[in-house]
C-alpha atoms as a PDB file:
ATOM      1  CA  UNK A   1     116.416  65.968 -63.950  1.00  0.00           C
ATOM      2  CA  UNK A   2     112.572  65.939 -64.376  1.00  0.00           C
ATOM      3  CA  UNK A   3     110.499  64.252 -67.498  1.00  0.00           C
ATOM      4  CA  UNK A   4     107.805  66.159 -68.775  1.00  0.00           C
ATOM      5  CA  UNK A   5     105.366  66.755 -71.087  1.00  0.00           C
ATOM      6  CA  UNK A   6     105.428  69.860 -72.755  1.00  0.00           C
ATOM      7  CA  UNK A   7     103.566  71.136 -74.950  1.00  0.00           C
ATOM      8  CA  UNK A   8     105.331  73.885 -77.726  1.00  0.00           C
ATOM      9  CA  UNK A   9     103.892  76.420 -79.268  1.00  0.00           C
ATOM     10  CA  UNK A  10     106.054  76.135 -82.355  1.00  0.00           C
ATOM     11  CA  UNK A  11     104.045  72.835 -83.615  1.00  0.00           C
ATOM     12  CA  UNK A  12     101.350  72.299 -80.890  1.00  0.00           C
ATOM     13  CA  UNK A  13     102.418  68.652 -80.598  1.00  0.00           C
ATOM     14  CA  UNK A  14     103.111  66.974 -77.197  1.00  0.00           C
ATOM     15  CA  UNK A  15     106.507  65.588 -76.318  1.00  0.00           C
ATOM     16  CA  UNK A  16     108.434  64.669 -73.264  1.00  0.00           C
ATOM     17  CA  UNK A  17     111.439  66.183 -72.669  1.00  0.00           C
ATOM     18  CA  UNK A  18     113.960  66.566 -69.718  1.00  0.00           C
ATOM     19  CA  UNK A  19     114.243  69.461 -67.970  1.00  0.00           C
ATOM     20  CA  UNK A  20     117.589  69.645 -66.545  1.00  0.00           C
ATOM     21  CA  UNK A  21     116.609  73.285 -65.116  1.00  0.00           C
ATOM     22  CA  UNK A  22     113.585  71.384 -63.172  1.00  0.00           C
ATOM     23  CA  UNK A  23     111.112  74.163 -64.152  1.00  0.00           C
ATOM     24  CA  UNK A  24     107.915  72.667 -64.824  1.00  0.00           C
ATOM     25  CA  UNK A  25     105.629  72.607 -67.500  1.00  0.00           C
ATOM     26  CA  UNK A  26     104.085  75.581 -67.130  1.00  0.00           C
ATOM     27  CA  UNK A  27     107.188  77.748 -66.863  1.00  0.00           C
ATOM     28  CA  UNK A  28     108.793  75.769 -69.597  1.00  0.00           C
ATOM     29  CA  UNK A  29     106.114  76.707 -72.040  1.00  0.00           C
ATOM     30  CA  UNK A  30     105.764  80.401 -70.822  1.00  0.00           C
ATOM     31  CA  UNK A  31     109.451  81.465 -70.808  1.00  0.00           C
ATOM     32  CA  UNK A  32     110.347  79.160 -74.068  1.00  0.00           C
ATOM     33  CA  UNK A  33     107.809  81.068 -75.516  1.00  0.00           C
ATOM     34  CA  UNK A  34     108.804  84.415 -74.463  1.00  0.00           C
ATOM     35  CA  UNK A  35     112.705  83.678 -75.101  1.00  0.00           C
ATOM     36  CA  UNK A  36     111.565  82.578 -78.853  1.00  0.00           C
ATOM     37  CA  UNK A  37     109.462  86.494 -79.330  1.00  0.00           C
ATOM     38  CA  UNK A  38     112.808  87.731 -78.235  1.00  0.00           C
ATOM     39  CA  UNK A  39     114.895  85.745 -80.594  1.00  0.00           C
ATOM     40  CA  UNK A  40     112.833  86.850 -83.548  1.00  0.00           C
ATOM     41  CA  UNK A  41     112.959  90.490 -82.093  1.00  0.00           C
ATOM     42  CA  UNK A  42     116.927  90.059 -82.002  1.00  0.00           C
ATOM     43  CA  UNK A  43     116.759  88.526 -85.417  1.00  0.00           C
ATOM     44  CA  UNK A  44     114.764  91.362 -86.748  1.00  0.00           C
ATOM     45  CA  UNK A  45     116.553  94.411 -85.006  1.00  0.00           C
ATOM     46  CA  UNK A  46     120.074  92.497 -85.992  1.00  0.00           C
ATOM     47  CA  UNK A  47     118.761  92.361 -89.468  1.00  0.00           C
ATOM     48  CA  UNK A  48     117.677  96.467 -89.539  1.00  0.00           C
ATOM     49  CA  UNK A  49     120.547  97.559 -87.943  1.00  0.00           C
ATOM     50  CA  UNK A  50     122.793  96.111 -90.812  1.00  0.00           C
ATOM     51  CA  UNK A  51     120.802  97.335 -93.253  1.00  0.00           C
ATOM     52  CA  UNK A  52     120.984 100.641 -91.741  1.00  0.00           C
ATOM     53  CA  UNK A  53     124.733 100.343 -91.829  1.00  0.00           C
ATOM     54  CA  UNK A  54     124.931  99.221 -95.624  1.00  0.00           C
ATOM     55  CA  UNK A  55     122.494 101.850 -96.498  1.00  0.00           C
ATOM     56  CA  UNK A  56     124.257 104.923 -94.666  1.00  0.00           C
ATOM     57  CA  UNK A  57     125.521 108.063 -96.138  1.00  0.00           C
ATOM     58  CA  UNK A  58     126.249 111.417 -95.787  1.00  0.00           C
ATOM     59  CA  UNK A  59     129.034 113.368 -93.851  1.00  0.00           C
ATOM     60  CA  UNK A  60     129.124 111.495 -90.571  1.00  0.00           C
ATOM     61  CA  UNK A  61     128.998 108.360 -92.908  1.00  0.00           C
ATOM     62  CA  UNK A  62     132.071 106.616 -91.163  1.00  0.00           C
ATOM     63  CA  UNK A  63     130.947 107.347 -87.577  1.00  0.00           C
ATOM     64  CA  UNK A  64     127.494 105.922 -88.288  1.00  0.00           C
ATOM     65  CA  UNK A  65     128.466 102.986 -90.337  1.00  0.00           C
ATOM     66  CA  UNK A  66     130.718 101.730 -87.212  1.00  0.00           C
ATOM     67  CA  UNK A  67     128.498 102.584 -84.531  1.00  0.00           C
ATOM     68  CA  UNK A  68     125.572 100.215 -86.515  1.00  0.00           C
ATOM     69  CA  UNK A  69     127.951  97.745 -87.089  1.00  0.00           C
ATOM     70  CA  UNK A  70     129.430  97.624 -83.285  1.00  0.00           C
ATOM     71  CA  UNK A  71     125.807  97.700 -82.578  1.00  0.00           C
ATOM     72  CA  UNK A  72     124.697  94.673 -85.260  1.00  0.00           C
ATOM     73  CA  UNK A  73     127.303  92.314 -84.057  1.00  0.00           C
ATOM     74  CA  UNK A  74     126.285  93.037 -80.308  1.00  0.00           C
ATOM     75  CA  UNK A  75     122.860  92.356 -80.876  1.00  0.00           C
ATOM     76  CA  UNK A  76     123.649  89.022 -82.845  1.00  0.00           C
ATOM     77  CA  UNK A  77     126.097  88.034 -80.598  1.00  0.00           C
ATOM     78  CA  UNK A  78     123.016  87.336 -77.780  1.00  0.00           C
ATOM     79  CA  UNK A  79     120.617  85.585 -80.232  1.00  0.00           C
ATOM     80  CA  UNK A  80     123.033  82.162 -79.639  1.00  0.00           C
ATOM     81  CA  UNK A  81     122.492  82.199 -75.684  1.00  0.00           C
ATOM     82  CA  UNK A  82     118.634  82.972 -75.979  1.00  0.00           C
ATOM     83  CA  UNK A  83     117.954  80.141 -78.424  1.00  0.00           C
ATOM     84  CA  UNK A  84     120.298  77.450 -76.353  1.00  0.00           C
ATOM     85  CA  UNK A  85     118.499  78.814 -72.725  1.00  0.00           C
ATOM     86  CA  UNK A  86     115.109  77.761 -74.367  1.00  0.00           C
ATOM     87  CA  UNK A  87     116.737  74.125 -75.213  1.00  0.00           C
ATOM     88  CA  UNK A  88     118.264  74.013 -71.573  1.00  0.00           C
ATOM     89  CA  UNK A  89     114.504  75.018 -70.394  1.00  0.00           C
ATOM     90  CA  UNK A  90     113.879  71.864 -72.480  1.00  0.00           C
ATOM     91  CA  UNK A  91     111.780  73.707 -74.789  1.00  0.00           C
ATOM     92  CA  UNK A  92     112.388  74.374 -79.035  1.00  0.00           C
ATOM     93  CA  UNK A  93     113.344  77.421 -80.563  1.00  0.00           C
ATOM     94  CA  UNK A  94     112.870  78.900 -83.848  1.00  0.00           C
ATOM     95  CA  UNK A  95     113.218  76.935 -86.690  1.00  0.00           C
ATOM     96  CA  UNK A  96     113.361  79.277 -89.981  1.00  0.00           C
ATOM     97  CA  UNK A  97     113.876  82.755 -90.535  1.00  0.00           C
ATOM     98  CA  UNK A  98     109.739  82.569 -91.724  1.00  0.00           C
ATOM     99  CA  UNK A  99     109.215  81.044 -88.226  1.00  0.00           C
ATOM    100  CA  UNK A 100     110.820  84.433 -86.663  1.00  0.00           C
ATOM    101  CA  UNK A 101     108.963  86.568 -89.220  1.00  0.00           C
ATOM    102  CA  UNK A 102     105.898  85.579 -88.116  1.00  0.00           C
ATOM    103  CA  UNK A 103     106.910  86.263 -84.697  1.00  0.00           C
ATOM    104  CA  UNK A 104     109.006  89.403 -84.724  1.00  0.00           C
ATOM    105  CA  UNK A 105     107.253  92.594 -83.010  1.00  0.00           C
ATOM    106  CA  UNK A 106     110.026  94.719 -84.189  1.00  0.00           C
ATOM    107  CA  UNK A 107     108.880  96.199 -87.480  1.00  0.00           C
ATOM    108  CA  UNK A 108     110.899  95.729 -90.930  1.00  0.00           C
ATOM    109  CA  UNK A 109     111.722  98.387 -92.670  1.00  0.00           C
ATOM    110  CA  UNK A 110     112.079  98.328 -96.348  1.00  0.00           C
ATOM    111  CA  UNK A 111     112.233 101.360 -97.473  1.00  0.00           C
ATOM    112  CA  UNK A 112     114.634 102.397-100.564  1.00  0.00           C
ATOM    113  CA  UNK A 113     115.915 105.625 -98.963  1.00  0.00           C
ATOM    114  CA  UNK A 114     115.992 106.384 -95.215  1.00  0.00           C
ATOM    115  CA  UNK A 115     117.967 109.846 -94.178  1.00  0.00           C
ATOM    116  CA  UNK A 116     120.555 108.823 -91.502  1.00  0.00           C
ATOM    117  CA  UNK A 117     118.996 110.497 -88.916  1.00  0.00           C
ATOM    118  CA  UNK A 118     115.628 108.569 -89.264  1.00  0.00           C
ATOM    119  CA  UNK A 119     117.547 105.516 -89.281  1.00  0.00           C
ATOM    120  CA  UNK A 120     119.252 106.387 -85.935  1.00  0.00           C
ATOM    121  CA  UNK A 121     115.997 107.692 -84.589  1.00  0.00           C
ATOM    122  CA  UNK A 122     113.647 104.096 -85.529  1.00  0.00           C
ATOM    123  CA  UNK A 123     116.389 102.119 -84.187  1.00  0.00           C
ATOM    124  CA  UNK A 124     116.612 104.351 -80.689  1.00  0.00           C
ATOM    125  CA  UNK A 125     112.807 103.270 -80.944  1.00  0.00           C
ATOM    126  CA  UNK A 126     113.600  99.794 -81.577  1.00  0.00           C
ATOM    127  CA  UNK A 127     115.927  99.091 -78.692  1.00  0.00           C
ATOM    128  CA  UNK A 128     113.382 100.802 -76.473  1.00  0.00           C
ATOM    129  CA  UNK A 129     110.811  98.911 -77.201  1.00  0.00           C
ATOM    130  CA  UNK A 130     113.004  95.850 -76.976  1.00  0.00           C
ATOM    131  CA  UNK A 131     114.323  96.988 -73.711  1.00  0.00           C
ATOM    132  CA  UNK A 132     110.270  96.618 -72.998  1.00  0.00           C
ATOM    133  CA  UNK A 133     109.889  93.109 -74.385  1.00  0.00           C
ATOM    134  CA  UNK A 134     113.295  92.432 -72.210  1.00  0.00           C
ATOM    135  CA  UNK A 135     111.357  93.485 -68.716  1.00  0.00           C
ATOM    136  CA  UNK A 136     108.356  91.492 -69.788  1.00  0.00           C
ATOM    137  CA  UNK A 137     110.396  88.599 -69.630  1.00  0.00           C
ATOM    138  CA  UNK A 138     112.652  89.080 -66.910  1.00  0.00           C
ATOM    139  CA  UNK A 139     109.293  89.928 -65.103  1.00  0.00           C
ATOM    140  CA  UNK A 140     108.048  86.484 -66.056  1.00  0.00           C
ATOM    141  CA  UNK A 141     111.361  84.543 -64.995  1.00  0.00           C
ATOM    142  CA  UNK A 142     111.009  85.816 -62.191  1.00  0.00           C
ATOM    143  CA  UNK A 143     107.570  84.403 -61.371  1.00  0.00           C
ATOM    144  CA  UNK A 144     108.995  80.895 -62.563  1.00  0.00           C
ATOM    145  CA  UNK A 145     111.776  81.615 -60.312  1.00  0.00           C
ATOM    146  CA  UNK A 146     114.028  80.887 -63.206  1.00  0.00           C
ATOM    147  CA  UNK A 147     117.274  83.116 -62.408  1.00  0.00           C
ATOM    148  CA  UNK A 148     119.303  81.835 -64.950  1.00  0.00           C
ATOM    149  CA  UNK A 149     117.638  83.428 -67.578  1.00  0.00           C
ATOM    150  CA  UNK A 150     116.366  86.177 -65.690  1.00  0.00           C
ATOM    151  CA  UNK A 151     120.761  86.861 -65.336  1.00  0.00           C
ATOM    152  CA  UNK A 152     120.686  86.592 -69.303  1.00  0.00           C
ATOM    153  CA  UNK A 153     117.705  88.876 -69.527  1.00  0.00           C
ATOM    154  CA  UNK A 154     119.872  91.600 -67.167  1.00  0.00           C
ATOM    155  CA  UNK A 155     122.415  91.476 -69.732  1.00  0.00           C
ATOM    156  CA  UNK A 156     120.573  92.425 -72.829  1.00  0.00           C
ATOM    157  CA  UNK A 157     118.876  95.110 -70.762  1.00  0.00           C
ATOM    158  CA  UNK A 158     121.798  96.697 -70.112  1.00  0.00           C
ATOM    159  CA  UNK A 159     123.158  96.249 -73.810  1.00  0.00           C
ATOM    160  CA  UNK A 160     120.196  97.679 -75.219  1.00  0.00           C
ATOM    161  CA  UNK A 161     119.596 100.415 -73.015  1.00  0.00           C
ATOM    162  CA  UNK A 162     123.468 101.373 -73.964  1.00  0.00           C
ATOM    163  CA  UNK A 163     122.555 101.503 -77.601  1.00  0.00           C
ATOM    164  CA  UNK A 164     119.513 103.347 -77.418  1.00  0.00           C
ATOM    165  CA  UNK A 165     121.902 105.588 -75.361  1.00  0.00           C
ATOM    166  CA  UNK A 166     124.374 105.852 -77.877  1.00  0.00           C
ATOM    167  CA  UNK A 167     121.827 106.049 -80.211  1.00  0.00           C
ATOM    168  CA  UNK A 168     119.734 108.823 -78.469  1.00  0.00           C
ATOM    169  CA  UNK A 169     122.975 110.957 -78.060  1.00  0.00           C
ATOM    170  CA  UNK A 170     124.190 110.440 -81.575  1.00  0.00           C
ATOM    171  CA  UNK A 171     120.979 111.971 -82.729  1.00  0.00           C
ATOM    172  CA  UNK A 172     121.192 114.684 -79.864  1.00  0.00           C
ATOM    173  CA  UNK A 173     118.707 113.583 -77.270  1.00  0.00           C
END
């Protein structure tokens, strides 16, 4: 294992931590940091799908309401792993759902009525644009030469670009 300093973006103060992944400080900081933008995004898109799937109606009410909730518990399901790679990077992770607010770059949406189709449509949108954030990162593992998380990152790729395909189908292309 290798000591040091690091220097986190979640409080700015410097502490020295051990790095049982032996990335240095530089790629500690970087892909921390990019795991944690993720983890709100995951946190945010979890959040909207669910709403999405307490709000639904209509005729195809059932079929909807499952897929967002298959979808909901697939997207929580990877926040866990992201936030414990960042502590195995020997970096912190998100502290408050405020903390992820602030950090989010998938938008809210709190609207009081949303037509079921526009729901599936922004949330095809979201997982794109997730799938996005999800290259950016795996882009920057990669440069660290950190392929454990880059693996993770694979994953999630995959799982989004399935829901945005489900999604994009449901809707009809």
């Amino acid at each position: 294992m290798m000591d040091i300093n690091v220097t986190t973006s979640l409080g700015g103060e410097l502490a020295t931590v051990r790095t049982p992944a032996g990335l240095g400080p530089t790629a500690v900081r970087e892909i921390s940091a990019s795991l944690n933008f993720l983890l709100a995004d995951m946190f945010a898109l979890f959040f909207k799908t669910k709403n999405f799937h307490w709000h639904m109606t209509g005729p195809h009410f059932r079929d909807y309401h499952l897929l967002l909730d298959e979808q909901s518990a697939q997207i929580f399901a990877a926040t866990d792993p992201a936030a414990e790679r960042v502590r195995k990077l020997g970096g912190t992770t998100l502290r408050s759902m405020v903390h992820a607010s602030r950090l989010q770059r998938t938008p809210n949406n709190e609207e009081d009525a949303v037509t079921p189709l526009d729901m599936l449509a922004e949330l095809l949108d979201d997982n794109q644009q997730l799938v996005a954030g999800l290259r950016e990162a795996h882009d920057l593992c990669d440069r660290h030469g950190d392929f454990a998380s880059a693996s993770l990152i694979e994953n999630w790729i995959d799982e989004a670009e399935e829901r945005a395909w489900y999604l994009a189908e449901t809707i009809g292309g």
